[in-house]
PDB file of N, CA and C in Angstrom:
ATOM      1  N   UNK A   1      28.556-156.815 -13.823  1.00  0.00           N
ATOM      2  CA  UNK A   1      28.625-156.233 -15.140  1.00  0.00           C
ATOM      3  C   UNK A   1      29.248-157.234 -16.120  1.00  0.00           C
ATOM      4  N   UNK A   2      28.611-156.896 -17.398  1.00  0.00           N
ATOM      5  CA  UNK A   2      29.412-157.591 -18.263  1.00  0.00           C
ATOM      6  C   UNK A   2      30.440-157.145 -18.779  1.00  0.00           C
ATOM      7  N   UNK A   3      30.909-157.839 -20.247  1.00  0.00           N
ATOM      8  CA  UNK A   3      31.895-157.152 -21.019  1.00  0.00           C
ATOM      9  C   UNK A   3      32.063-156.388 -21.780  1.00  0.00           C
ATOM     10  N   UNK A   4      30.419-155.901 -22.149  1.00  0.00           N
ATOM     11  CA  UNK A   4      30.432-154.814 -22.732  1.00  0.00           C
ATOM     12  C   UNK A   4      30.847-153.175 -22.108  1.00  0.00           C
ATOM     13  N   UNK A   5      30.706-153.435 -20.616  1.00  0.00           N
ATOM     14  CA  UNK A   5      31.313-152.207 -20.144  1.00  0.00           C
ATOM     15  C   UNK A   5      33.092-151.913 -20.283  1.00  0.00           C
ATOM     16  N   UNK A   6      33.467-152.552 -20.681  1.00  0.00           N
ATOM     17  CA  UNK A   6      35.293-152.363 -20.736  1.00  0.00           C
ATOM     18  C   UNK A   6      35.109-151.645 -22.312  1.00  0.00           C
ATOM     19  N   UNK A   7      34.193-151.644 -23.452  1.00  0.00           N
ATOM     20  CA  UNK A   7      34.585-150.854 -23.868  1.00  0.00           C
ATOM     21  C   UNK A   7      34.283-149.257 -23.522  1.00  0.00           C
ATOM     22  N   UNK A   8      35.059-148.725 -24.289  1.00  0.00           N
ATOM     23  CA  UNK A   8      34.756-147.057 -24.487  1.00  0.00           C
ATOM     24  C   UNK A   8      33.166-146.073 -24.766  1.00  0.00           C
ATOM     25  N   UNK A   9      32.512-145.495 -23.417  1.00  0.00           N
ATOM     26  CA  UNK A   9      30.811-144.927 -23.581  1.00  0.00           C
ATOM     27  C   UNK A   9      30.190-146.152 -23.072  1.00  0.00           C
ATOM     28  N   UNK A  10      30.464-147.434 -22.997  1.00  0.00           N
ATOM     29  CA  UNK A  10      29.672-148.061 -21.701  1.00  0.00           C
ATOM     30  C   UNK A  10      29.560-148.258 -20.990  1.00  0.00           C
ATOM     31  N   UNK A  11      28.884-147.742 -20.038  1.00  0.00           N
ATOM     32  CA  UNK A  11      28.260-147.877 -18.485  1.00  0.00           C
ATOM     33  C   UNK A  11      26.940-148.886 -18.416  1.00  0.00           C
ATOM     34  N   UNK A  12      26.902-148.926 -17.427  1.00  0.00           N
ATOM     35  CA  UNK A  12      26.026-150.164 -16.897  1.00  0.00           C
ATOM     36  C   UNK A  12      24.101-150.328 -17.055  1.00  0.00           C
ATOM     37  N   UNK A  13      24.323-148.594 -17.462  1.00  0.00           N
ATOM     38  CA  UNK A  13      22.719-148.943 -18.306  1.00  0.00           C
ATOM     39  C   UNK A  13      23.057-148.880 -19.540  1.00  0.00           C
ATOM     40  N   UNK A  14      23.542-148.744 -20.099  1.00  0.00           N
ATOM     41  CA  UNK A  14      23.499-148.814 -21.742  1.00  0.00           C
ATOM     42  C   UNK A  14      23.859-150.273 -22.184  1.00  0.00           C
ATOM     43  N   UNK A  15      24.973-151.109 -21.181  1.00  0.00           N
ATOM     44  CA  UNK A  15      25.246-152.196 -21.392  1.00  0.00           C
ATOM     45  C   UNK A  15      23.963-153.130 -20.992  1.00  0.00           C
ATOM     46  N   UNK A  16      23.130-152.891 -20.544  1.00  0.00           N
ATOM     47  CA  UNK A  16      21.551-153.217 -19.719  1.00  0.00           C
ATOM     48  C   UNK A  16      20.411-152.886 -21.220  1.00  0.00           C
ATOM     49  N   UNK A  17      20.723-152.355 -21.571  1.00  0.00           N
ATOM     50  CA  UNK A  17      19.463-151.976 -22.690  1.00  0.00           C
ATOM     51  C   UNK A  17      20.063-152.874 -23.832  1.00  0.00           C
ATOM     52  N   UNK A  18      21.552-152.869 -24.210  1.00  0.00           N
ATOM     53  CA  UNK A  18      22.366-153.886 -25.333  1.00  0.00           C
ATOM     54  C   UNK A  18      21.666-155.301 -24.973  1.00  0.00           C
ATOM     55  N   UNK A  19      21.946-155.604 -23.789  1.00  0.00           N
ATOM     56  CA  UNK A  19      21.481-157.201 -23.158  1.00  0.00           C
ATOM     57  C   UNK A  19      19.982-157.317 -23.725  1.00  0.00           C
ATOM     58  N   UNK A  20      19.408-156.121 -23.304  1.00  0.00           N
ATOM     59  CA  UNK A  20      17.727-156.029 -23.708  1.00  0.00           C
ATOM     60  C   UNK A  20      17.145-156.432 -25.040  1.00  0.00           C
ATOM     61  N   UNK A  21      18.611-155.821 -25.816  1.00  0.00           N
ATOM     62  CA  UNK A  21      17.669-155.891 -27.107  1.00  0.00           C
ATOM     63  C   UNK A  21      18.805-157.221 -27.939  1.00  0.00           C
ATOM     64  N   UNK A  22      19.099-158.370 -27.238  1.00  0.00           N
ATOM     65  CA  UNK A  22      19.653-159.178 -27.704  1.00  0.00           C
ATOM     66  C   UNK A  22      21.281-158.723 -28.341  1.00  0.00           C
ATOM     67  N   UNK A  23      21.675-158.219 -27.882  1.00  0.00           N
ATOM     68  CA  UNK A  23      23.490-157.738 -28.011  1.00  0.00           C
ATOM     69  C   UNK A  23      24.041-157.540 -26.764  1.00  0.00           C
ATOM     70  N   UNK A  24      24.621-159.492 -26.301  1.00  0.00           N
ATOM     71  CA  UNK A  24      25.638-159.296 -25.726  1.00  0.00           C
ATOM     72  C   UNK A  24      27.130-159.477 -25.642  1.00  0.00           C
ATOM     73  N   UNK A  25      27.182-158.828 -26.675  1.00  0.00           N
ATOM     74  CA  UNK A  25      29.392-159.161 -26.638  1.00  0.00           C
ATOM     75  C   UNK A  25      29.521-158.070 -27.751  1.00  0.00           C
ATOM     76  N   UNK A  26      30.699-157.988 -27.914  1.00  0.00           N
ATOM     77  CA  UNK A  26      31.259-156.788 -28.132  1.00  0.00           C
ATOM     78  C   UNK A  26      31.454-157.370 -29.530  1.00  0.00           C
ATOM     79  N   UNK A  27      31.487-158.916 -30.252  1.00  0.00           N
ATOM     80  CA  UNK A  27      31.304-158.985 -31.243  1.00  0.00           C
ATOM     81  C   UNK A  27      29.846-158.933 -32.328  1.00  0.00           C
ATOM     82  N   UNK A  28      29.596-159.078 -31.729  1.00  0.00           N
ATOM     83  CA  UNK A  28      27.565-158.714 -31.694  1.00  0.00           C
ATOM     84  C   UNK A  28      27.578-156.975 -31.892  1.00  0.00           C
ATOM     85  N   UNK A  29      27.506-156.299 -31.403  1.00  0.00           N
ATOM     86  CA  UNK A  29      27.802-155.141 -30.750  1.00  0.00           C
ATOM     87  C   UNK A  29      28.108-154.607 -32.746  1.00  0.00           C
ATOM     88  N   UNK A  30      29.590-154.591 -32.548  1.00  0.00           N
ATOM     89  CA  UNK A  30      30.527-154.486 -34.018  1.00  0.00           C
ATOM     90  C   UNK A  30      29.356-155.146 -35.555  1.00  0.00           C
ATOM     91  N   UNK A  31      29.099-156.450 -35.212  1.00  0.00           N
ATOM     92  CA  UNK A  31      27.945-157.049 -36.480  1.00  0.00           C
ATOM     93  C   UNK A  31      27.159-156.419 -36.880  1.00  0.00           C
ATOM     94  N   UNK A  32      26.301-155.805 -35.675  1.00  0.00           N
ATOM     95  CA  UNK A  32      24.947-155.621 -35.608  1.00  0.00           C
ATOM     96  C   UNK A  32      25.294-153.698 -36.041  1.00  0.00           C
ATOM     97  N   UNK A  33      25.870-153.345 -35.345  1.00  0.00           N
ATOM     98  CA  UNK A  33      26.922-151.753 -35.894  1.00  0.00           C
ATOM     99  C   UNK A  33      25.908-150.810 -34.975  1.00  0.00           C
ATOM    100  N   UNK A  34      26.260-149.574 -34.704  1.00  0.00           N
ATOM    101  CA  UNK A  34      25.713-148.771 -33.680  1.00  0.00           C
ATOM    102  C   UNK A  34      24.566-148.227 -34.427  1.00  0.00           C
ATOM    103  N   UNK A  35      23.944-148.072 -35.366  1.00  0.00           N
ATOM    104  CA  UNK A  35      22.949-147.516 -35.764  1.00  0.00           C
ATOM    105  C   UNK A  35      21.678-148.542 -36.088  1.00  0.00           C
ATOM    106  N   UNK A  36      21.813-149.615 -35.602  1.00  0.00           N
ATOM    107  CA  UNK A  36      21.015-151.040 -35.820  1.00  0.00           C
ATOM    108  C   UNK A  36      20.746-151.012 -33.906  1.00  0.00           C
ATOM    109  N   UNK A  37      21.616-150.981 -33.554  1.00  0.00           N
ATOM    110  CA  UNK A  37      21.672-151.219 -32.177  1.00  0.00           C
ATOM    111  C   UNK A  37      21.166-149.909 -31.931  1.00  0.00           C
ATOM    112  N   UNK A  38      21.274-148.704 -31.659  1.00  0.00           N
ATOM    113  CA  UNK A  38      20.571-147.483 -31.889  1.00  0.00           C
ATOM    114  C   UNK A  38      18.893-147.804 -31.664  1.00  0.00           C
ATOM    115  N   UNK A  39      18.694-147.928 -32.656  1.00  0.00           N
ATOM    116  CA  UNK A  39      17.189-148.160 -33.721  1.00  0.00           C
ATOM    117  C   UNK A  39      16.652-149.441 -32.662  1.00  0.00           C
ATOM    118  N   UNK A  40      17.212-150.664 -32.517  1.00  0.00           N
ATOM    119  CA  UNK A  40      17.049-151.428 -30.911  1.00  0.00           C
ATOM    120  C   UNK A  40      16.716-150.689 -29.784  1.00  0.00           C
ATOM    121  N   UNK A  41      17.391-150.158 -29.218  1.00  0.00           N
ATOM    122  CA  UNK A  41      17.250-149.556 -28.128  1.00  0.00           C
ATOM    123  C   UNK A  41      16.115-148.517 -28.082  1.00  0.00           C
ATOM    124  N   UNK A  42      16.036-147.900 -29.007  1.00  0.00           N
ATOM    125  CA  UNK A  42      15.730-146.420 -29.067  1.00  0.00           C
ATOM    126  C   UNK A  42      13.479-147.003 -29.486  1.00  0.00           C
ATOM    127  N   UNK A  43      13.326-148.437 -29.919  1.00  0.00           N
ATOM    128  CA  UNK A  43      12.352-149.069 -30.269  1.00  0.00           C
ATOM    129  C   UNK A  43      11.631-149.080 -28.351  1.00  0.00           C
ATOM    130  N   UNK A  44      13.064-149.642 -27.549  1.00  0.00           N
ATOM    131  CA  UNK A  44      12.068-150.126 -26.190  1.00  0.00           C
ATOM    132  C   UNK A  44      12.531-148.527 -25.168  1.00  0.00           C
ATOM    133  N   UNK A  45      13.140-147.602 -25.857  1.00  0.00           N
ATOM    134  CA  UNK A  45      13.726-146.452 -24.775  1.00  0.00           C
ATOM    135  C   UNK A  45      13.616-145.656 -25.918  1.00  0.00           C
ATOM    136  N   UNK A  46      12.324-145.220 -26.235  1.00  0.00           N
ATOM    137  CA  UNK A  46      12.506-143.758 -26.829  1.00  0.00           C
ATOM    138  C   UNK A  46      12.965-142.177 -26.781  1.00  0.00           C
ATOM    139  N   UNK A  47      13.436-141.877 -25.450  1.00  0.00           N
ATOM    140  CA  UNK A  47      14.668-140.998 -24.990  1.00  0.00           C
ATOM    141  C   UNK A  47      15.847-141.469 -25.346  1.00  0.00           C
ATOM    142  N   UNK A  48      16.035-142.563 -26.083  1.00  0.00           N
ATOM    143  CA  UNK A  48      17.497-142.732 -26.611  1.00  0.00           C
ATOM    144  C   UNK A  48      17.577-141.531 -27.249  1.00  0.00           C
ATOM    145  N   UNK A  49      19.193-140.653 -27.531  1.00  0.00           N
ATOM    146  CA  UNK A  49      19.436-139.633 -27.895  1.00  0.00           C
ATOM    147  C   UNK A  49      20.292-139.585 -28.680  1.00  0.00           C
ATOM    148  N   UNK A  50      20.704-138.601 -29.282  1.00  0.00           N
ATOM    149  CA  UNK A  50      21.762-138.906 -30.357  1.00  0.00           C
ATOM    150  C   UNK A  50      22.875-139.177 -29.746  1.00  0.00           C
ATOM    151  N   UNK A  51      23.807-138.652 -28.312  1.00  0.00           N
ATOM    152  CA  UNK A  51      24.843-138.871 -27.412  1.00  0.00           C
ATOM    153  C   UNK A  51      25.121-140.074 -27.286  1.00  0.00           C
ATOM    154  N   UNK A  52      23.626-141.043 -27.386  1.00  0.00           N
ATOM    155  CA  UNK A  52      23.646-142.525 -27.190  1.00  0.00           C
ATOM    156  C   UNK A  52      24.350-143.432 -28.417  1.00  0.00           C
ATOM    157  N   UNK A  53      23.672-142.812 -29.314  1.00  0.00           N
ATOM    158  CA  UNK A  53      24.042-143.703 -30.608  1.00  0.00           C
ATOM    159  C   UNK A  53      25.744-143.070 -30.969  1.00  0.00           C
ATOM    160  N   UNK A  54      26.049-142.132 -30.993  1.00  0.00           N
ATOM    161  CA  UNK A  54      27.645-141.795 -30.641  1.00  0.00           C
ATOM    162  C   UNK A  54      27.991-142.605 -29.743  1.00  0.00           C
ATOM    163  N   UNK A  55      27.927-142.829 -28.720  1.00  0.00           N
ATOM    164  CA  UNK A  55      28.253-143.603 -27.711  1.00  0.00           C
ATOM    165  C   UNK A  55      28.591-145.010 -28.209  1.00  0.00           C
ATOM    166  N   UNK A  56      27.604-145.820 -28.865  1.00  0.00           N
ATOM    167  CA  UNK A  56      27.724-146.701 -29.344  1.00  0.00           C
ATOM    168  C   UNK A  56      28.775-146.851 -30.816  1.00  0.00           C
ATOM    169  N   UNK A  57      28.406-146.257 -31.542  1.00  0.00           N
ATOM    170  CA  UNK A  57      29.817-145.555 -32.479  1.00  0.00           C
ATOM    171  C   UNK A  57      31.037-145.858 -32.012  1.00  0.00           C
ATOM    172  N   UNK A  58      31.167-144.713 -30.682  1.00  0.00           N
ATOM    173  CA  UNK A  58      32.534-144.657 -30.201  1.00  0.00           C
ATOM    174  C   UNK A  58      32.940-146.246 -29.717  1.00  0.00           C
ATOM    175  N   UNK A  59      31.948-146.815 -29.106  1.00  0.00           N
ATOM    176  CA  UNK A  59      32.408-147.684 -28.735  1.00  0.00           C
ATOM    177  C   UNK A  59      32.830-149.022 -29.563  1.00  0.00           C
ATOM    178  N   UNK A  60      32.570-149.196 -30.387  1.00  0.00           N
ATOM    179  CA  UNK A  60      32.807-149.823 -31.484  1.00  0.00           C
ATOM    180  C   UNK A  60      33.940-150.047 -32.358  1.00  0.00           C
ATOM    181  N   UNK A  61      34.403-148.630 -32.293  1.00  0.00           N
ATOM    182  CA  UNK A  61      35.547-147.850 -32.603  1.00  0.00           C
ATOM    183  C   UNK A  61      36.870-147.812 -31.805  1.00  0.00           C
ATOM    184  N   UNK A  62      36.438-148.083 -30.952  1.00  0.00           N
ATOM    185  CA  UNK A  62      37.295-148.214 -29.504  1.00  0.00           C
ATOM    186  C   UNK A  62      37.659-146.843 -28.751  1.00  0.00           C
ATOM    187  N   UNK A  63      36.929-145.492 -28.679  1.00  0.00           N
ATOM    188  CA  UNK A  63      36.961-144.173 -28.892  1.00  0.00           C
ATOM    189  C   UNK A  63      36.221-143.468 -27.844  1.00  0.00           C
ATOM    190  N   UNK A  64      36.534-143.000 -27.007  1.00  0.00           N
ATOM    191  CA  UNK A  64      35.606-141.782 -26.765  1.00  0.00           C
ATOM    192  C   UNK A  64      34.328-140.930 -27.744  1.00  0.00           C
ATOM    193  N   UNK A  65      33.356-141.334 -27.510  1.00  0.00           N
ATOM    194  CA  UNK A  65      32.416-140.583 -28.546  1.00  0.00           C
ATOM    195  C   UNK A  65      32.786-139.373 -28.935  1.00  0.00           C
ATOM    196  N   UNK A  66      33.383-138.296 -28.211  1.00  0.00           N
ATOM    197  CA  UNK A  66      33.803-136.920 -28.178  1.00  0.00           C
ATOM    198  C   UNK A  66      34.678-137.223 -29.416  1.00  0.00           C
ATOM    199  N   UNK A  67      35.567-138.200 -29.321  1.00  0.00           N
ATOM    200  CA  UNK A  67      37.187-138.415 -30.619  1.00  0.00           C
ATOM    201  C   UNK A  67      36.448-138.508 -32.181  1.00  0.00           C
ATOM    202  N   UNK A  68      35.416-138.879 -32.016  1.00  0.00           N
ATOM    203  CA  UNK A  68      34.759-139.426 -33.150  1.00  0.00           C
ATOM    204  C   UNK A  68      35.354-138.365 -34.236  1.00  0.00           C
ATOM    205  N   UNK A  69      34.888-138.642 -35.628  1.00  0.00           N
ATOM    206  CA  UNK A  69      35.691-137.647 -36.399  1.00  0.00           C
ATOM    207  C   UNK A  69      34.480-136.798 -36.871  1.00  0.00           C
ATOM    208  N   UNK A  70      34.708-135.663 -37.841  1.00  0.00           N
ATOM    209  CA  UNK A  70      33.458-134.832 -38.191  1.00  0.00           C
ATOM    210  C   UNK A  70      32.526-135.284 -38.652  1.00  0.00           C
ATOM    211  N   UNK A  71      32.841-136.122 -39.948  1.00  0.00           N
ATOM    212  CA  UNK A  71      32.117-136.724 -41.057  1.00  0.00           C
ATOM    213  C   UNK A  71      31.167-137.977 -40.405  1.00  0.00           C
ATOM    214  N   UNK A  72      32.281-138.718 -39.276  1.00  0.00           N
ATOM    215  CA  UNK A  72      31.043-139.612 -38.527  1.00  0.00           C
ATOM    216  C   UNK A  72      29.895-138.859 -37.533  1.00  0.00           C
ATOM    217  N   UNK A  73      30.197-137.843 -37.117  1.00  0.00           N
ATOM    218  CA  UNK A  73      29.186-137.521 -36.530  1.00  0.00           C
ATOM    219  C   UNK A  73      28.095-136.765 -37.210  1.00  0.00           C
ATOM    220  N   UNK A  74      28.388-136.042 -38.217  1.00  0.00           N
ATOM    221  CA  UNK A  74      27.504-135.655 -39.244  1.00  0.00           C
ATOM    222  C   UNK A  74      26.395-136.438 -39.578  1.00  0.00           C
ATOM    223  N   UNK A  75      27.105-137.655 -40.458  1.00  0.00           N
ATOM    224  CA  UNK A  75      26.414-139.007 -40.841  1.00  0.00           C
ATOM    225  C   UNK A  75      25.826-139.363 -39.086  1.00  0.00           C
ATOM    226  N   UNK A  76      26.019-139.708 -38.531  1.00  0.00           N
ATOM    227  CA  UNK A  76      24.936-140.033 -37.416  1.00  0.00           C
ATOM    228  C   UNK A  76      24.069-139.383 -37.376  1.00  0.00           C
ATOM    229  N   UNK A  77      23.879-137.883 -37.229  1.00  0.00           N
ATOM    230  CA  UNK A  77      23.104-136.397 -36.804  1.00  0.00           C
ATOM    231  C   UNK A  77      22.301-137.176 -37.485  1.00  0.00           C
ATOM    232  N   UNK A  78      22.259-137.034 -38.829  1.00  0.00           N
ATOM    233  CA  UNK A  78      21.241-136.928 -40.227  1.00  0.00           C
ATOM    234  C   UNK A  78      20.648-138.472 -39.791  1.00  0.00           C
ATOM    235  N   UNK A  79      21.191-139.806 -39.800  1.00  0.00           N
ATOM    236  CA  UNK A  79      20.836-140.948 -39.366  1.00  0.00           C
ATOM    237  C   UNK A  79      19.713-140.289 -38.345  1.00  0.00           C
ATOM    238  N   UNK A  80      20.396-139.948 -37.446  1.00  0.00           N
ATOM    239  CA  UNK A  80      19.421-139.616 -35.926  1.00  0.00           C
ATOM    240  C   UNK A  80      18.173-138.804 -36.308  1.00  0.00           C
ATOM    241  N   UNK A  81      18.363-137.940 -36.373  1.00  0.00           N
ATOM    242  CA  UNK A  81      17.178-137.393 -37.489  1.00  0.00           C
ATOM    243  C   UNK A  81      15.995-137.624 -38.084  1.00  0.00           C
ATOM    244  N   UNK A  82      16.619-138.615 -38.925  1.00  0.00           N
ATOM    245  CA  UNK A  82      16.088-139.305 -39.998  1.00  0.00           C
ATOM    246  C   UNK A  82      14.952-140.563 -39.281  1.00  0.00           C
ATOM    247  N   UNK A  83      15.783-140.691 -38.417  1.00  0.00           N
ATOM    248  CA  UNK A  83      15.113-141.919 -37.595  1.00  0.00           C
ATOM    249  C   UNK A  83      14.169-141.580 -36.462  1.00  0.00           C
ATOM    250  N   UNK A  84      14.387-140.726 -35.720  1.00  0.00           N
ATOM    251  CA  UNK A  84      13.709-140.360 -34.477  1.00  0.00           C
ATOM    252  C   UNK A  84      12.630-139.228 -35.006  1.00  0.00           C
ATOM    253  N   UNK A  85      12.641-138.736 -36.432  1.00  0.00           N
ATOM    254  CA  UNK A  85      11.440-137.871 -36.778  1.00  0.00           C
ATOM    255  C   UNK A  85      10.868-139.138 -36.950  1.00  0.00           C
ATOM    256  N   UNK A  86      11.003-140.442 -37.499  1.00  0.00           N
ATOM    257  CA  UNK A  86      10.129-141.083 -38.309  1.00  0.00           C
ATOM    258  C   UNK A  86       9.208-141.713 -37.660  1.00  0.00           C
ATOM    259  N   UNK A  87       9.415-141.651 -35.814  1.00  0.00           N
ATOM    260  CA  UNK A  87       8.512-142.063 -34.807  1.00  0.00           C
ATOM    261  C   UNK A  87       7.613-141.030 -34.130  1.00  0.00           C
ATOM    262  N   UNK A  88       7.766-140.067 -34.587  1.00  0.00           N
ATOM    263  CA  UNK A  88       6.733-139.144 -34.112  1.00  0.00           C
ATOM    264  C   UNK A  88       5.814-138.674 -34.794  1.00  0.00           C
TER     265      UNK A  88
END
């Protein structure tokens, strides 16, 4: 494993799909921001879910996705939404 699993919501496939879509380090990760990386993933794994892109959030954040606050997860929902209607 790499180093993206020491942060917070990564496990070893999600850190596997980051590698995939050219994000590997946790400063990459932060640049690129979870809703870019999202929209990556979710391009070659269209079951990416909204849990995922929280995930990535949280992790960013240094957080348990669950800690996240209201207003960020709101703003994701609608992101998520917004994005995953626009492929079907």
């Amino acid at each position: 494993m790499g180093t993206l699993t020491k942060l917070p919501n990564i496990g070893a496939k999600l850190e596997k799909q980051l590698f995939d879509v050219g994000i590997t380090t946790e400063e990459e990760l932060r640049r690129v921001g979870s809703r870019e990386a999202w929209v990556r993933i979710h391009k070659c794994d269209p079951s990416a879910c909204y849990m995922r892109l929280c995930a990535l959030e949280g992790a960013i954040q240094g957080i348990r996705w669950h800690n996240l606050g209201s207003e960020t997860k709101i703003s994701l929902k609608e992101f998520y939404h917004k994005n995953k209607l626009s492929d079907e």
